[in-house]
N, C-alpha and C. Protein backbone atom coordinates (compact mmCIF):
# COMPACT_ATOMS: atom_id res chain seq x y z
N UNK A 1 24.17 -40.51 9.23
CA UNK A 1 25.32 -41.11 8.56
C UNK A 1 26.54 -40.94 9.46
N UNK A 2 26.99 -41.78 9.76
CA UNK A 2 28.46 -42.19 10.29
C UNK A 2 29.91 -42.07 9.40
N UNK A 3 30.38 -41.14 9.64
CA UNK A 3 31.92 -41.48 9.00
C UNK A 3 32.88 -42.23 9.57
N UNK A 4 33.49 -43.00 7.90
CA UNK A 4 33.90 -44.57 8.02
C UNK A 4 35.50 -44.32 8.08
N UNK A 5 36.54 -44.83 8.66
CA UNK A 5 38.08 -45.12 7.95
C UNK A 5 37.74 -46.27 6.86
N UNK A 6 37.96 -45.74 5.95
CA UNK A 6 37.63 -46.34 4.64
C UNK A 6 38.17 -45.89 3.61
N UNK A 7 39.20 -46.35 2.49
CA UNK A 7 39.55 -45.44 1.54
C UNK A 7 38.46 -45.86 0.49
N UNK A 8 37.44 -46.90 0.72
CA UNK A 8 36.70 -46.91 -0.14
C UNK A 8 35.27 -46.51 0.23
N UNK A 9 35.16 -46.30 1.27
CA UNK A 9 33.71 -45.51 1.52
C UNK A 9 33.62 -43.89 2.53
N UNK A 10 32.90 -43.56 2.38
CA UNK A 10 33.00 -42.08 3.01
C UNK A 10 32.11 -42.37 4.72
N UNK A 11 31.07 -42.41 4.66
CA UNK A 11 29.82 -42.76 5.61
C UNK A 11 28.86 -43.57 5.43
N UNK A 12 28.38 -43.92 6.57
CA UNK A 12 27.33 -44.96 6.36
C UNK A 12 26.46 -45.12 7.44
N UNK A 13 24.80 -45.29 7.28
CA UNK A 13 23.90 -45.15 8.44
C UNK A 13 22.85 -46.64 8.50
N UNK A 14 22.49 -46.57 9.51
CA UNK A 14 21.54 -48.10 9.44
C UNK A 14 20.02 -47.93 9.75
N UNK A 15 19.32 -48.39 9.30
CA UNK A 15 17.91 -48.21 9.84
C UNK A 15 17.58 -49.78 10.39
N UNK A 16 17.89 -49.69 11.51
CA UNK A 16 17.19 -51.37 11.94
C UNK A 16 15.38 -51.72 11.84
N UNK A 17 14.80 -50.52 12.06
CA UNK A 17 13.29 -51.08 11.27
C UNK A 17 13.27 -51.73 10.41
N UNK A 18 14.18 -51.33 9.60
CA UNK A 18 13.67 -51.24 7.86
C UNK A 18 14.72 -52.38 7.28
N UNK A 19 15.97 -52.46 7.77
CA UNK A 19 16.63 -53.42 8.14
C UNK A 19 17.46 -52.82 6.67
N UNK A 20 17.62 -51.42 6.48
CA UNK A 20 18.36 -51.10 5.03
C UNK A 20 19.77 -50.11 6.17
N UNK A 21 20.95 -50.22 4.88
CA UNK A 21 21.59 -49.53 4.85
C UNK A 21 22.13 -48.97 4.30
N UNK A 22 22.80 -47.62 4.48
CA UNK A 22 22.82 -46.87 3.16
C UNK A 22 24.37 -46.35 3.33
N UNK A 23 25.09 -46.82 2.44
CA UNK A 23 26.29 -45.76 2.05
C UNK A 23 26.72 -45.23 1.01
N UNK A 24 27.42 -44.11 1.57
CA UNK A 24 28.04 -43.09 0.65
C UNK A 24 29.31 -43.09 -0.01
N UNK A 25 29.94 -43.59 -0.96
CA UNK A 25 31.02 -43.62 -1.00
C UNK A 25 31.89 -42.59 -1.44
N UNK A 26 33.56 -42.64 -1.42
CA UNK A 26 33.84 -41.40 -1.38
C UNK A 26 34.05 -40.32 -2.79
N UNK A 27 33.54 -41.56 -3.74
CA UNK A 27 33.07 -40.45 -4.49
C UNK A 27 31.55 -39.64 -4.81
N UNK A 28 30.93 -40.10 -3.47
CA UNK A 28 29.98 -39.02 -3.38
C UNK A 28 28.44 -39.63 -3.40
N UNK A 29 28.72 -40.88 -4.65
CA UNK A 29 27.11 -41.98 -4.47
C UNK A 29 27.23 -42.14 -3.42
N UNK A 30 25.95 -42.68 -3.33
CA UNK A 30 25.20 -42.87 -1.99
C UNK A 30 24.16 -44.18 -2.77
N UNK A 31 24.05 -45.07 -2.06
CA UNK A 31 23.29 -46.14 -1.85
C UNK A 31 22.68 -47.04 -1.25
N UNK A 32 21.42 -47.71 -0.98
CA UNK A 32 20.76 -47.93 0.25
C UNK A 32 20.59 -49.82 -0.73
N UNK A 33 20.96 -50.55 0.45
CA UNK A 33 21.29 -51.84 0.46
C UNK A 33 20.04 -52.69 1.36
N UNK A 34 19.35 -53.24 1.08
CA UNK A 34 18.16 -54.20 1.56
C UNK A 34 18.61 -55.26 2.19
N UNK A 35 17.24 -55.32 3.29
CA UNK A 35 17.79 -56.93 4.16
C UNK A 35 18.69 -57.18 4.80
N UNK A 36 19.39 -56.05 5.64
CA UNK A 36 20.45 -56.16 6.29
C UNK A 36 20.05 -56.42 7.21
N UNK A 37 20.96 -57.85 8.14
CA UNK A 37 20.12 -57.87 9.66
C UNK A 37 21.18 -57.00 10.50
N UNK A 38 20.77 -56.87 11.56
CA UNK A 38 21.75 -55.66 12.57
C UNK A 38 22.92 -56.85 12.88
N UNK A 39 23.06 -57.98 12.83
CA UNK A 39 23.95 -59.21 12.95
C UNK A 39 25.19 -58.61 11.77
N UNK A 40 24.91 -58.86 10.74
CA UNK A 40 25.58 -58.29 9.47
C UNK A 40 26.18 -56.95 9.48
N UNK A 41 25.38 -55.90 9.87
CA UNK A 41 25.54 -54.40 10.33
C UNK A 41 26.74 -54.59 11.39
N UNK A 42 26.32 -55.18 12.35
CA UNK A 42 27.19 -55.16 13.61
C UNK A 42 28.74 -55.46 13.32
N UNK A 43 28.87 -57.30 11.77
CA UNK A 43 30.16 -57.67 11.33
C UNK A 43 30.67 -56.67 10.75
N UNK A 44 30.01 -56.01 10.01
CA UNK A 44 30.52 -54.54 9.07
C UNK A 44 31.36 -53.55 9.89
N UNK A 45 30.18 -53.16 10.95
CA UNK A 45 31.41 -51.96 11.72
C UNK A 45 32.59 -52.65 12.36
N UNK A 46 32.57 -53.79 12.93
CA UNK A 46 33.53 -54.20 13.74
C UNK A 46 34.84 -54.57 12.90
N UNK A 47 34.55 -55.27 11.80
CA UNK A 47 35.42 -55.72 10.76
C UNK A 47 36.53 -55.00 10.41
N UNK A 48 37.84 -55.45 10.30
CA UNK A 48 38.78 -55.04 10.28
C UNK A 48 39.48 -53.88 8.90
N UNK A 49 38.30 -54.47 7.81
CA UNK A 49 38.74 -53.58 6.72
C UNK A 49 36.96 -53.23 6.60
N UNK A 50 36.36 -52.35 6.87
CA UNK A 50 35.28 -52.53 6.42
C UNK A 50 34.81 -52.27 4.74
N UNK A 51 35.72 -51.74 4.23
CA UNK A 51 35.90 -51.56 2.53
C UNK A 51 35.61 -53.17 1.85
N UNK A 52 36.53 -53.46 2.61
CA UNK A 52 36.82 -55.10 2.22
C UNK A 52 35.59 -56.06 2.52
N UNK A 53 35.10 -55.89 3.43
CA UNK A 53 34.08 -56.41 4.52
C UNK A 53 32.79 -56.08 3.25
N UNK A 54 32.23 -54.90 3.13
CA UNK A 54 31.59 -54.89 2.52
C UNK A 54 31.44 -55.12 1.23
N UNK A 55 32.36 -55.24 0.90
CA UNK A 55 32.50 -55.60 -0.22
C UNK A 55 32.29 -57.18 -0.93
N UNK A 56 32.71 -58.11 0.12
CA UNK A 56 32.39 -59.42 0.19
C UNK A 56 31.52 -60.00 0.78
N UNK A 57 30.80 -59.26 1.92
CA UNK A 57 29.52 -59.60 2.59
C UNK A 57 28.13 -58.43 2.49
N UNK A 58 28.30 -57.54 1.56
CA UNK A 58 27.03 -57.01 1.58
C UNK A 58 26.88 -56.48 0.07
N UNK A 59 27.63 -56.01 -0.73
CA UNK A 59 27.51 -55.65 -1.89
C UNK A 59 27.11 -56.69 -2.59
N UNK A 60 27.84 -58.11 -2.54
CA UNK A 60 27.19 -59.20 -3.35
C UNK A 60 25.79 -59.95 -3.16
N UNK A 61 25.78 -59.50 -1.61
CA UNK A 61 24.76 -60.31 -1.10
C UNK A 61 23.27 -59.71 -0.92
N UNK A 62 23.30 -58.43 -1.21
CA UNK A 62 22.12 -57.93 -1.01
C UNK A 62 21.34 -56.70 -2.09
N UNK A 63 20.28 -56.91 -2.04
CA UNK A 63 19.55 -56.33 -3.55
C UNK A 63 20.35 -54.40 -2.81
N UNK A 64 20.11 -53.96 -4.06
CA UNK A 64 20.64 -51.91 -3.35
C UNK A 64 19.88 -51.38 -4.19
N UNK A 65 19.68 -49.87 -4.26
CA UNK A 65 19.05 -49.19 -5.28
C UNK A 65 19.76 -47.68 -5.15
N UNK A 66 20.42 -47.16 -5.66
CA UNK A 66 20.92 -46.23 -6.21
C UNK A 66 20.03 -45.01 -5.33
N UNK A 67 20.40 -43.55 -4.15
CA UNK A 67 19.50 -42.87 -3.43
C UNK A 67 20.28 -41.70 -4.50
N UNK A 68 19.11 -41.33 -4.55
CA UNK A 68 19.24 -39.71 -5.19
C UNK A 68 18.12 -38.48 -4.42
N UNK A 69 19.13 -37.35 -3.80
CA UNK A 69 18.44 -36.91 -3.30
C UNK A 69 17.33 -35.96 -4.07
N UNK A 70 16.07 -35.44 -3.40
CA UNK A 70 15.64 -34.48 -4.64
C UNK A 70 16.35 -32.94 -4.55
N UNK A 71 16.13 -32.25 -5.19
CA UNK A 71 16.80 -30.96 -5.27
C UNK A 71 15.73 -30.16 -4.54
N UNK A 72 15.97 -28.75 -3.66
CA UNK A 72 15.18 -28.10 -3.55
C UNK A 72 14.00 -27.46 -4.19
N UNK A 73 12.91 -27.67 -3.79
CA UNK A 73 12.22 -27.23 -5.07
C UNK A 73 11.08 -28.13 -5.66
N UNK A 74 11.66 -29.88 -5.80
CA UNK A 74 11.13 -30.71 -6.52
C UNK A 74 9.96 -31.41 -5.39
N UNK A 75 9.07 -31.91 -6.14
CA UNK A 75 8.16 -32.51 -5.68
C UNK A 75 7.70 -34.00 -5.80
């Protein structure tokens, strides 16, 4: 995970295999976003607000699922 200048996100990491990305925002969720091409990834970091950015090009546009980590312990 990468930390963002963002007042609306905290960090964020990419898996180009898998073509998911996952951020954290700064209140602490964390969420992993499907079908991202590294094209899209690439507009995100470069983008001038990336709060904004993502917000109009990846939150609407792509399925996510809520990451919860497990707790120590769990199986």
């Amino acid at each position: 995970m990468k930390p963002v200048k963002s007042s609306y996100l905290k960090s964020m990491g990419y898996d180009a295999e898998k073509s998911e990305l996952r951020i954290e925002f700064n209140s602490g969720a964390m969420f992993d976003y499907f079908d991202v091409t590294p094209g899209e990834y690439d507009s995100l970091v470069n983008s001038e607000s990336i709060g904004r950015h993502f917000s109009q090009n990846i939150k609407t546009q792509h399925s996510f699922k809520k990451f919860v980590q497990e707790e120590e312990g769990e199986k």
